[in-house]
Protein backbone atom coordinates (compact mmCIF):
# COMPACT_ATOMS: atom_id res chain seq x y z
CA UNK A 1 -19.80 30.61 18.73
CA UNK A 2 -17.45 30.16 15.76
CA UNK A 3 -14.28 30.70 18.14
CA UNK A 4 -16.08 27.96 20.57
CA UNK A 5 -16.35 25.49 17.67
CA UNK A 6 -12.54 26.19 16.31
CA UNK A 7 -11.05 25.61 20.02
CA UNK A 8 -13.67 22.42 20.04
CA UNK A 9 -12.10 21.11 16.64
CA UNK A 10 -8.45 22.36 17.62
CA UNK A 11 -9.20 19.68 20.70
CA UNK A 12 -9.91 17.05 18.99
CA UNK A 13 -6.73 17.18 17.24
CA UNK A 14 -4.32 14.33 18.16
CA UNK A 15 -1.19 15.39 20.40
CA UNK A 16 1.52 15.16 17.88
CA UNK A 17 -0.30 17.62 15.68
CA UNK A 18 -0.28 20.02 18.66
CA UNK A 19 3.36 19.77 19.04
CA UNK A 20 3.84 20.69 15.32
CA UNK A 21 1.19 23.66 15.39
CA UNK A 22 2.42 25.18 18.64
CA UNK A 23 0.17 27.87 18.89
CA UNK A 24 0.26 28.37 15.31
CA UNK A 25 -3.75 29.52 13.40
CA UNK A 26 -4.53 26.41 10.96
CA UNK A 27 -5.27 28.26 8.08
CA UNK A 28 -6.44 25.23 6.07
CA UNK A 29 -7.81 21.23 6.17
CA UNK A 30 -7.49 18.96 3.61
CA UNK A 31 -10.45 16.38 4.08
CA UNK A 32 -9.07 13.03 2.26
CA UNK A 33 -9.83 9.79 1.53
CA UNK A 34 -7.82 6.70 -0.29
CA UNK A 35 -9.99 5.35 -3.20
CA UNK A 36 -9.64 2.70 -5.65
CA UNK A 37 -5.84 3.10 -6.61
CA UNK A 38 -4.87 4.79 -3.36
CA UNK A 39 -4.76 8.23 -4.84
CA UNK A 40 -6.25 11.08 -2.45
CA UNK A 41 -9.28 12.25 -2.92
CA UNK A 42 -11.27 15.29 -1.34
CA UNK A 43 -11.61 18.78 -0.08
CA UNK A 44 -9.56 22.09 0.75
CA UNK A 45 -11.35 24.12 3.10
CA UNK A 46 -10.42 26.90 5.55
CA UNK A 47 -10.38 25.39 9.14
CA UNK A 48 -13.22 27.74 10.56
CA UNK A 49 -15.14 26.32 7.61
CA UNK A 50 -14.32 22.75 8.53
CA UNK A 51 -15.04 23.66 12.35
CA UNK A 52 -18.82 24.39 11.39
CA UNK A 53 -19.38 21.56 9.41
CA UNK A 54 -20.53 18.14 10.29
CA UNK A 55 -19.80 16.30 6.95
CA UNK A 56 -18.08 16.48 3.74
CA UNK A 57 -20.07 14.65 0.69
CA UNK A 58 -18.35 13.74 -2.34
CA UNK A 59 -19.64 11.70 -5.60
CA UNK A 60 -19.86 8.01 -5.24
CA UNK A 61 -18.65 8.02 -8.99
CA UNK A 62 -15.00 8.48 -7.25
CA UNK A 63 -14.84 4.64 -7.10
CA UNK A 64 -15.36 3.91 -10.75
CA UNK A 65 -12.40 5.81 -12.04
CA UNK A 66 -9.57 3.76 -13.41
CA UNK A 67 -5.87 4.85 -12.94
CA UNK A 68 -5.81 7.28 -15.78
CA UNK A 69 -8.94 9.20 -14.90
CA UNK A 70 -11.40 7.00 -17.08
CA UNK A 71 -15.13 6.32 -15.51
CA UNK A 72 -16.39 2.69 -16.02
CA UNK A 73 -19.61 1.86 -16.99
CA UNK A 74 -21.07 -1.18 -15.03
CA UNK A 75 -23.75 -3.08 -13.91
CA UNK A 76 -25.36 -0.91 -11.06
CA UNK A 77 -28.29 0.92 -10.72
CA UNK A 78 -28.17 4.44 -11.31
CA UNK A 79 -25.00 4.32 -11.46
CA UNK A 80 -24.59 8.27 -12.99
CA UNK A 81 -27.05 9.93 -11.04
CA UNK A 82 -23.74 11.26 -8.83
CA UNK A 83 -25.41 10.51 -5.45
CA UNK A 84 -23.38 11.08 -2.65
CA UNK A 85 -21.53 9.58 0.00
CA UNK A 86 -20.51 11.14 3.73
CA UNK A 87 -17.32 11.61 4.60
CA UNK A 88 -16.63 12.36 8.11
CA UNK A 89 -13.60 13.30 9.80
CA UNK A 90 -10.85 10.61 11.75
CA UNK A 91 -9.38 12.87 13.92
CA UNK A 92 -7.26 10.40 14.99
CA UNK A 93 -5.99 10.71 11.46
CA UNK A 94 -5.02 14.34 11.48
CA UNK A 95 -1.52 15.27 10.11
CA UNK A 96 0.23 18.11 9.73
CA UNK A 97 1.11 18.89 5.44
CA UNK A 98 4.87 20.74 6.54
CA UNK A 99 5.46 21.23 2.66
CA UNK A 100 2.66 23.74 2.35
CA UNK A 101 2.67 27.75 2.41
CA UNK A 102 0.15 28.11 4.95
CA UNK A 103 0.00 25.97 7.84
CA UNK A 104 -2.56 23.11 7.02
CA UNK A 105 -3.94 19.70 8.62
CA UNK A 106 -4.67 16.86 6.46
CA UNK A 107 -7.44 14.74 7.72
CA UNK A 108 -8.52 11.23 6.53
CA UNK A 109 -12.18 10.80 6.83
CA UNK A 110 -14.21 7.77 7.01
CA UNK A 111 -16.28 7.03 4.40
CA UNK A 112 -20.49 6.02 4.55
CA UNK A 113 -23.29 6.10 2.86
CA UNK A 114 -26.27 8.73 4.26
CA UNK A 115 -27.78 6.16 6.98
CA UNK A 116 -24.21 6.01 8.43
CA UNK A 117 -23.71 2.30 6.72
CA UNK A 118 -20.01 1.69 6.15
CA UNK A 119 -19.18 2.24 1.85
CA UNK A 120 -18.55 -0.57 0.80
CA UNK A 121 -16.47 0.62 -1.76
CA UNK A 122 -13.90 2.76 0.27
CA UNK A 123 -10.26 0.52 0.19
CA UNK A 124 -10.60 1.82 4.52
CA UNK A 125 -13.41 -0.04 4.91
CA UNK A 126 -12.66 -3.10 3.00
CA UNK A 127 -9.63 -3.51 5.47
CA UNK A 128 -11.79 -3.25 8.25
CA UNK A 129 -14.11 -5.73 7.26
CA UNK A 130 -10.99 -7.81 7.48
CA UNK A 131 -10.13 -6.98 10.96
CA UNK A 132 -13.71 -7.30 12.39
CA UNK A 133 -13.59 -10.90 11.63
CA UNK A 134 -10.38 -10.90 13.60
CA UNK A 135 -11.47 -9.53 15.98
CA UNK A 136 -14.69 -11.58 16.89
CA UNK A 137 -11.69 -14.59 17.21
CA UNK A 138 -9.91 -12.61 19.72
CA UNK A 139 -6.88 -11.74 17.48
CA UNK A 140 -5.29 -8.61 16.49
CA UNK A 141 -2.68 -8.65 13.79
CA UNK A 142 0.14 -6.69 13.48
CA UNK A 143 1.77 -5.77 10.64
CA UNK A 144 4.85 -3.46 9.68
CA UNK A 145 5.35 -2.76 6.05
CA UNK A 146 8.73 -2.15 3.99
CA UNK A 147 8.04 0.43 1.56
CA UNK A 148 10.59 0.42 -1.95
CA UNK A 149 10.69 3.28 -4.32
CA UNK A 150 13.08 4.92 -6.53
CA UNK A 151 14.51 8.74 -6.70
CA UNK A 152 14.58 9.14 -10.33
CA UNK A 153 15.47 12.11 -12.83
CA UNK A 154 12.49 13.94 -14.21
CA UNK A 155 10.48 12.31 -16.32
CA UNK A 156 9.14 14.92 -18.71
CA UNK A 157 8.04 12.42 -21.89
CA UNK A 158 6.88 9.89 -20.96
CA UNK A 159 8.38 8.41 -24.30
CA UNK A 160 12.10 8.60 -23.09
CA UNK A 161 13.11 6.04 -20.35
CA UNK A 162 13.48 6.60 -16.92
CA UNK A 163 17.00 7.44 -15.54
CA UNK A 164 18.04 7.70 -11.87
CA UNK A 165 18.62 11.11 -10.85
CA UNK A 166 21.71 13.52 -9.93
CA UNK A 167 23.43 12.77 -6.40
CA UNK A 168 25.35 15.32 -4.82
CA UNK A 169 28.33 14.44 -6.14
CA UNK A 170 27.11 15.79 -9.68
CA UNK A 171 27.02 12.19 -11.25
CA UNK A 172 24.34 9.78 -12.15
CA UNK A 173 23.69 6.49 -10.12
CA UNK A 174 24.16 4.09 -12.25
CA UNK A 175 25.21 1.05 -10.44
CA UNK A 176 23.61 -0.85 -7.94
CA UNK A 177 24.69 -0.21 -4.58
CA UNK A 178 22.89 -2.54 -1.62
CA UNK A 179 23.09 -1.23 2.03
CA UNK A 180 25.69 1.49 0.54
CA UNK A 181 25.68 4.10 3.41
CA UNK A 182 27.42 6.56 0.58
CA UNK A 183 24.62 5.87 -1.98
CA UNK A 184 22.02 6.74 1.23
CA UNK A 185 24.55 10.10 1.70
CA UNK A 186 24.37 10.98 -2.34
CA UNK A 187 20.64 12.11 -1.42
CA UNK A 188 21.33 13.13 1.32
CA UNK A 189 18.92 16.42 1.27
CA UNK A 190 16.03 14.19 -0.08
CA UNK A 191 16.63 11.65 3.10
CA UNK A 192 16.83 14.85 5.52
CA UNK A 193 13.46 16.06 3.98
CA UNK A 194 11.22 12.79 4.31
CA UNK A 195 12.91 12.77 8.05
CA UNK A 196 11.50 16.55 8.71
CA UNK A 197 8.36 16.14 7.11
CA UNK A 198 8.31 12.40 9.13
CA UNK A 199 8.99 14.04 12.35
CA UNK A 200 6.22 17.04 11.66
CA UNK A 201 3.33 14.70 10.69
CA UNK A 202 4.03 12.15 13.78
CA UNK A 203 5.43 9.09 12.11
CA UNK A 204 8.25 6.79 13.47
CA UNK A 205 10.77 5.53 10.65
CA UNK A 206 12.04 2.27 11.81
CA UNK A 207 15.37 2.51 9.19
CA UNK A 208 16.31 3.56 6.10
CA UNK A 209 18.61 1.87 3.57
CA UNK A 210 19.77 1.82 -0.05
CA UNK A 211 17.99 -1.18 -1.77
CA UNK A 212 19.44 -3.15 -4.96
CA UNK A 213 18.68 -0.65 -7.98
CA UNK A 214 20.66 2.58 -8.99
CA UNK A 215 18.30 5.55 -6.86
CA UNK A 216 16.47 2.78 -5.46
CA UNK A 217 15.25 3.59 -1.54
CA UNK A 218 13.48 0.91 1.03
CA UNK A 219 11.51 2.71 4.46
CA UNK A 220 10.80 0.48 6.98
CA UNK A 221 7.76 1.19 10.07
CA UNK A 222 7.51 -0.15 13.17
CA UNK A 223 5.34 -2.75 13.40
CA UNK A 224 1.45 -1.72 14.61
CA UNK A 225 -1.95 -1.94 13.73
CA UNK A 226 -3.24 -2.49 9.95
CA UNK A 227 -5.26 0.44 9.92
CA UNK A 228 -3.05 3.09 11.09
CA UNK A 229 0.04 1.36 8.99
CA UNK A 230 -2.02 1.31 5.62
CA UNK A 231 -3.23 5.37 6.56
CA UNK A 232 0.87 6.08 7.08
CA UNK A 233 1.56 4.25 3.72
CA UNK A 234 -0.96 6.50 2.55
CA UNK A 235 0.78 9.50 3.70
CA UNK A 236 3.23 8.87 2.93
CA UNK A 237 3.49 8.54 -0.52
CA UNK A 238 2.83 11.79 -1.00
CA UNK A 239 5.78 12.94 1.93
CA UNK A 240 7.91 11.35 -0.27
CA UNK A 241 6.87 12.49 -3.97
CA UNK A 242 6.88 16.26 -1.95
CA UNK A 243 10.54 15.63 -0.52
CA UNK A 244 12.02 14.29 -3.75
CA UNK A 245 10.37 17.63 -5.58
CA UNK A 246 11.46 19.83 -3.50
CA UNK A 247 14.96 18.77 -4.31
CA UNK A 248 14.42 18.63 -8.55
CA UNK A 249 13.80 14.72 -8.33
CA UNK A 250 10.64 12.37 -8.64
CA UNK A 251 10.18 9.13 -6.38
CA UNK A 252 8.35 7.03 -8.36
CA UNK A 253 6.53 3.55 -6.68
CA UNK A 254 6.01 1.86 -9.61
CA UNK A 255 6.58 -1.83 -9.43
CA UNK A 256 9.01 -2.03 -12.44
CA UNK A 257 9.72 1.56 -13.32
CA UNK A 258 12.99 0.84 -15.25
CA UNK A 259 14.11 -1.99 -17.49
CA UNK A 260 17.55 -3.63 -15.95
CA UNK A 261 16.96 -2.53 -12.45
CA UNK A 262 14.90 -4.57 -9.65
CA UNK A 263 11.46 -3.97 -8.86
CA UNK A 264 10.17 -1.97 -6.04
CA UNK A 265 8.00 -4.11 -3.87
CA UNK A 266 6.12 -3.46 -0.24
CA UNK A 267 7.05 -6.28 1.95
CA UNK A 268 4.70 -6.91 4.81
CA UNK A 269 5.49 -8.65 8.11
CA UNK A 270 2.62 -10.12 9.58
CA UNK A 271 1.64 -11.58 13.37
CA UNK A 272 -1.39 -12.28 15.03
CA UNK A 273 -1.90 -11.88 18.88
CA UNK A 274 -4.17 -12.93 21.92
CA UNK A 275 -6.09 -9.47 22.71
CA UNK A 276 -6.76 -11.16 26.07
CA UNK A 277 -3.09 -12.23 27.08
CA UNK A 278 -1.08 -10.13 24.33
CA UNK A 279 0.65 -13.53 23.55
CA UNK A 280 1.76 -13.94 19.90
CA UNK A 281 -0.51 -16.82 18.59
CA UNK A 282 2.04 -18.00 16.10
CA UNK A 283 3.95 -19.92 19.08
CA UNK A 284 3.03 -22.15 21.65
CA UNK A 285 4.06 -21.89 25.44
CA UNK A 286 6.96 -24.15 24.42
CA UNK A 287 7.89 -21.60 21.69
CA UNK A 288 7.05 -24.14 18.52
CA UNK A 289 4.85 -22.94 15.75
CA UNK A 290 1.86 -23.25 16.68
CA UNK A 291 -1.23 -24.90 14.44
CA UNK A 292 -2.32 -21.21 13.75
CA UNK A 293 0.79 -20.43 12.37
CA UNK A 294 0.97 -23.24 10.23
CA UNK A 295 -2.88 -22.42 9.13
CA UNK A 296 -2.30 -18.91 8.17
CA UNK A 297 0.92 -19.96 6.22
CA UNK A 298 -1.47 -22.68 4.35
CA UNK A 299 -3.88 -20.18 3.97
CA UNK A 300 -1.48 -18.13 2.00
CA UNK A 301 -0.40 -20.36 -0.27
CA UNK A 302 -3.59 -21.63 -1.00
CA UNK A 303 -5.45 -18.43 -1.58
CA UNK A 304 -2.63 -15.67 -2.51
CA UNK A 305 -3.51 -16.71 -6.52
CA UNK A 306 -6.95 -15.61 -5.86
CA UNK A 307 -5.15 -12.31 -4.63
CA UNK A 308 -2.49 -11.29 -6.31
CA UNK A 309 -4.31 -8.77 -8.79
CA UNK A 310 -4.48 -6.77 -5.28
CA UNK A 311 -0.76 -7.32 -4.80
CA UNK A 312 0.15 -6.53 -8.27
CA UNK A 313 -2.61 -3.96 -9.25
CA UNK A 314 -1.33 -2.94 -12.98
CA UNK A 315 -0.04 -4.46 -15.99
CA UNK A 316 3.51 -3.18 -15.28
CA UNK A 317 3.09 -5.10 -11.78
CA UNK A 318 3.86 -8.43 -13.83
CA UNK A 319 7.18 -7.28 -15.25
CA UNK A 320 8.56 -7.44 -11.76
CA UNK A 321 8.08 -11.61 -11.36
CA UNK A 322 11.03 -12.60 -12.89
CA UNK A 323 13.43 -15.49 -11.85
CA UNK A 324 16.60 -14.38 -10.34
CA UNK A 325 15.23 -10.52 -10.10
CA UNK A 326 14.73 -9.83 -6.77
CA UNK A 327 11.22 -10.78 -6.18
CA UNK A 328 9.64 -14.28 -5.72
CA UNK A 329 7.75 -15.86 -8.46
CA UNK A 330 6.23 -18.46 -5.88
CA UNK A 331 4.55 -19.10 -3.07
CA UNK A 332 6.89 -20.94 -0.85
CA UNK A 333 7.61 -20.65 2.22
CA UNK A 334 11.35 -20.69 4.07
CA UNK A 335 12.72 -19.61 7.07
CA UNK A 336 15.10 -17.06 6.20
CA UNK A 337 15.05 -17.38 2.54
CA UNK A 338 14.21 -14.24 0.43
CA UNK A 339 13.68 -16.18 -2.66
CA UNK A 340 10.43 -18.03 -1.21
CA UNK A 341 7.22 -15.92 -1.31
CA UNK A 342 7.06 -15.89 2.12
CA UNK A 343 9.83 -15.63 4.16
CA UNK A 344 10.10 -16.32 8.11
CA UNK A 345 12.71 -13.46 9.70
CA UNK A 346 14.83 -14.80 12.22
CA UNK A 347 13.68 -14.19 15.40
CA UNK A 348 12.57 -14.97 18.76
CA UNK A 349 9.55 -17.07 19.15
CA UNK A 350 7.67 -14.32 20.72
CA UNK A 351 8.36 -12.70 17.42
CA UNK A 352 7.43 -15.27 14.78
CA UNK A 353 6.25 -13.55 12.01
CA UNK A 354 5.18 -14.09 7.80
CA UNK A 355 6.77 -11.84 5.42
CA UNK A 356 5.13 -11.54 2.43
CA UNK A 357 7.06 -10.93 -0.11
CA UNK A 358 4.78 -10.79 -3.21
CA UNK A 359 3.13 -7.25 -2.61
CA UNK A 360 4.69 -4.70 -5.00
CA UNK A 361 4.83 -0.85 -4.31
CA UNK A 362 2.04 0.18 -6.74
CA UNK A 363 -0.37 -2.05 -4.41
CA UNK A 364 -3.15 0.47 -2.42
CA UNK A 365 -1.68 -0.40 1.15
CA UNK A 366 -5.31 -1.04 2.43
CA UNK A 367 -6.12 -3.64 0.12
CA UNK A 368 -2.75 -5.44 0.16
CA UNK A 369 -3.33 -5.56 3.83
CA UNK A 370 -6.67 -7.04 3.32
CA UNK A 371 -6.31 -9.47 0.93
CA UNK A 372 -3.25 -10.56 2.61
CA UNK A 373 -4.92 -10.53 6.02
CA UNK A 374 -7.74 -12.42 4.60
CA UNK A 375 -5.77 -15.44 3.18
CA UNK A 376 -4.60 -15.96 6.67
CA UNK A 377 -7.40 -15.88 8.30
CA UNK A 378 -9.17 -18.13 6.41
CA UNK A 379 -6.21 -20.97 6.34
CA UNK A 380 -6.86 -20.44 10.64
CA UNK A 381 -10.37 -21.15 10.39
CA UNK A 382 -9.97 -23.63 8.22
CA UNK A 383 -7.35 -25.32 9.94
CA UNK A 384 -5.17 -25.71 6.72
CA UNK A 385 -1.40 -26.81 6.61
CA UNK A 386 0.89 -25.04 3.90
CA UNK A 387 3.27 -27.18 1.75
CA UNK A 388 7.11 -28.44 3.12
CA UNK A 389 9.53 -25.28 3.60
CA UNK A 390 11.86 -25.06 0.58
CA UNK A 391 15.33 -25.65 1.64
CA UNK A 392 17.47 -23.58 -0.86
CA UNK A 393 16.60 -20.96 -3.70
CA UNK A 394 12.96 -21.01 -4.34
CA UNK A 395 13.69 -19.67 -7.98
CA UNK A 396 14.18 -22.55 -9.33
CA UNK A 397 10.84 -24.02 -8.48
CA UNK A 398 8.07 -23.30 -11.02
CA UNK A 399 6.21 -20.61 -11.72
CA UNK A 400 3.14 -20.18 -9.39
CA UNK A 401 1.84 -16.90 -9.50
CA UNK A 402 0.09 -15.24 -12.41
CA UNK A 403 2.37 -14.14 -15.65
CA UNK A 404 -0.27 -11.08 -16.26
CA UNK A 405 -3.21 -9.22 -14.43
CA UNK A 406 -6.02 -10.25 -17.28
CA UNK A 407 -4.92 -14.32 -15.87
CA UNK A 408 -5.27 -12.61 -12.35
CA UNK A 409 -8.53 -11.32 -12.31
CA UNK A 410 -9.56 -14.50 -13.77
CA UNK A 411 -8.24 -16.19 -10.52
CA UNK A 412 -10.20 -13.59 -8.65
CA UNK A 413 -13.35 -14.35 -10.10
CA UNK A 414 -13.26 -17.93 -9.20
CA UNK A 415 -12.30 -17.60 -5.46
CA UNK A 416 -15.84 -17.03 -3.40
CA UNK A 417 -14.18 -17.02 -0.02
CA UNK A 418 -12.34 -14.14 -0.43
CA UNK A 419 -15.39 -12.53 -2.38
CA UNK A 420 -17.38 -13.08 0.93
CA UNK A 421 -14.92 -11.57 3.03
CA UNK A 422 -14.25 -8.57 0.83
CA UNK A 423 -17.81 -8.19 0.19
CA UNK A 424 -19.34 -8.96 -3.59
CA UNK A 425 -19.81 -5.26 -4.58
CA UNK A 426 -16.48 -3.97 -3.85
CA UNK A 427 -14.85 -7.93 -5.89
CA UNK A 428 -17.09 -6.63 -9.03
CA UNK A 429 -16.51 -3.06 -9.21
CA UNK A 430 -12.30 -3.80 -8.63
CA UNK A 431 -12.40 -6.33 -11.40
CA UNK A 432 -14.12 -3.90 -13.90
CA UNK A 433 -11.71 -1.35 -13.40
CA UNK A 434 -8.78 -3.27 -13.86
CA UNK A 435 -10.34 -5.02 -16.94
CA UNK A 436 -11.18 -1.46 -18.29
CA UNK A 437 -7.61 -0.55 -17.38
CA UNK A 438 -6.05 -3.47 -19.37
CA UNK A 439 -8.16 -2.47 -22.57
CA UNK A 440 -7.01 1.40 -22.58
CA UNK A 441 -3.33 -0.46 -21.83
CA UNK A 442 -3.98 -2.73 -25.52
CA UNK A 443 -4.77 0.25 -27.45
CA UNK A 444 -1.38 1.74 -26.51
CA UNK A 445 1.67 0.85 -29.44
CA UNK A 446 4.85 0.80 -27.44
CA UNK A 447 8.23 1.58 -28.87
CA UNK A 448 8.89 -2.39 -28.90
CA UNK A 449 6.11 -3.08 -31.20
CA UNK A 450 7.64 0.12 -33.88
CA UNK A 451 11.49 -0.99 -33.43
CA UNK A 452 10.74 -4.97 -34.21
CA UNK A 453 7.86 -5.05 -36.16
CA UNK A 454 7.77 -1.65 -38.30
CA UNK A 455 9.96 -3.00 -40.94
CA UNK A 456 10.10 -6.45 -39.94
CA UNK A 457 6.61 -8.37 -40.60
């Protein structure tokens, strides 16, 4: 019986998983979820283990943990008794882990509470919330995101800046080096490790360039659906902290992770289609932009504000919006212009697409998507028309997004269409924890505050 229910399991398992395994035993399963922050959480087990059981359980209390590990008190009923939720497995999910000893699956699991209700909590479920309303319209968006990071040296006190790492050439990048194919070459090894593990777990790299800060790396994904993007985001994260440390480096997604260098953001290119004739509905039959395009644009710019604490999830998140640095600080749109907010690519009008260019890479990918998702859709319904396309660079408009997260939360608070799509419990329970998270950030005295004001006030 145990043999019957391995094979069963082993079945289940999606093909590009088999490839990788070839006739390999799994020795092990790592049941995962995303939570709050869009760290992994969840359970090692032996894969007969996992075979035999129908559900993983795990403490609800998972989703009140801030980004350093603190628990929030709030306003819910027994909030402490550390009831549980059910996890069960999405095999469509499964991945292979190639960095490990033994040979191993990872498996993201869906999230519910006991009567099979969808968690409300869990950042996988938020995003699907978001699609269901597509999807009672008929549409189906499609998304491809840009993921920025940086290779730096090791960071052992967290006192002492960070500095970009060793190439192979023995020297320190220093300088920044756009598109550089040599700067891609000087780690190298790194670059031929996220390809291997890439290839192993099943995901498609679209390209891979050298971005605009010293060590600074940009992965792009074919485009696809919002789900399975935001679970490979999700991956791989951790494919790429476990290729940079098996060469003596760290990748680091901060948004702002070092003083004079850009910011490391996660663009996302976003389309809606027809599910009925696969037509892009961003362009009519005559190829214009159609009045759903135009919507969804308005619906950006009107409701991004409400957003951005989703976008920009951390207090170091603000110290990327600066003018001239490589990342908007508005919400204008241009075609072709990367200093707007959002940017149209050129394309073909089968292709018309919105970049949005505010996301940084410390966002959780599945509530980026949502939030993002969610604007458009409601400028659709709604029928709204965004502002005149800036002609030009957009940094010298003014400032229209939020200077910090405490004025973005604010902005969250006071935006009940997005708190109905979302759903109230998850709006409440984000904005504690990034409220707690600003108060633990206050109590901290930073090196600024002991060169200026030590001997100076």
């Amino acid at each position: 019986m145990r043999q019957d229910l391995m094979e069963t399991t082993l079945g289940r398992l999606p093909g590009h998983f088999q490839e990788w395994l070839a006739g390999r035993r799994i020795e092990e399963v790592e049941c995962v979820m995303p939570d709050i922050a869009g760290i992994s959480r969840g359970k090692a087990m032996p894969f007969a283990k996992f075979s035999r059981s129908d559900n993983v359980y795990l403490p609800r209390s998972i989703f009140y943990q801030t980004i350093s590990g603190d628990y929030v008190d709030m306003a819910i009923d027994n909030q402490w008794t550390e009831s549980d939720m059910v996890l069960r497995p999405d095999y469509e999910t499964a991945t292979a882990v190639p960095w490990a000893d033994d040979v191993t699956v990872q498996v993201i699991h869906n999230v519910e509470d006991p009567d099979g209700t969808p968690f409300g909590l869990a950042p996988r479920n938020v995003l699907r919330r978001v699609l269901a309303l597509y999807e009672k319209e008929g549409w189906q968006p499609v998304v491809a995101p840009e993921m920025e990071f940086y290779l730096i040296k090791p960071n052992l006190n967290p006192n002492e800046p960070i500095e970009p790492p060793l190439g192979r050439t023995g020297r320190q990048m220093v300088s920044r080096q756009a598109y550089s194919m040599s700067a891609v070459d000087e780690y190298g090894k790194v670059i031929d490790d996220i390809y291997d593990f890439s290839e192993a777990q099943g995901f498609e790299i679209d390209t891979i360039i050298q971005e605009g800060g010293a060590g600074q790396v940009e992965i792009n994904f074919i485009h696809g659906d919002p789900l399975k993007l935001a679970d490979q985001v999700f991956c791989f994260k951790r494919t790429i902290r476990e290729a940079a440390l098996r060469n003596d480096c760290f990748a680091t997604f901060m948004a702002k992770p070092m003083q004079e260098e850009p910011g490391s953001a996660m663009h996302i290119h976003q389309s809606v289609v027809d599910v009925k004739t696969g037509r892009n509905v961003f362009t009519n039959e005559d190829d214009s932009p159609s009045d759903l395009f135009y919507g969804f644009l308005g619906g950006q710019q009107m409701h991004f504000p409400s957003v951005v604490c989703m976008f920009a999830p951390y207090v170091n998140s603000y110290r990327r919006f600066v003018p001239n640095g490589s990342a908007p600080i508005n919400l204008e749109w241009g075609a072709d212009n990367r200093t707007t907010g959002l940017r149209i690519p050129i394309g073909s009008p089968a292709s018309r697409r919105v970049e949005n260019r505010i996301v940084g890479m410390d966002c959780n990918p599945y509530l980026a998507l949502a939030a993002s998702l969610a604007c458009g859709y409601l400028g659709m319904k709604e029928g709204m028309t965004p502002r005149d396309a800036v002609r030009g660079e957009a940094y010298k408009n003014a400032r229209a997004l939020p200077r910090d997260l405490l004025t973005a939360l604010d902005l969250f608070q006071d935006c009940p269409e997005v708190t109905e799509i979302l759903g109230a419990e998850f709006c409440d329970v984000y904005r504690a924890i990034k409220r707690d998270e600003i108060e633990t950030f206050l109590q901290v005295i930073s090196p600024w505050e002991r060169d200026h004001l030590l001997l100076n006030v």
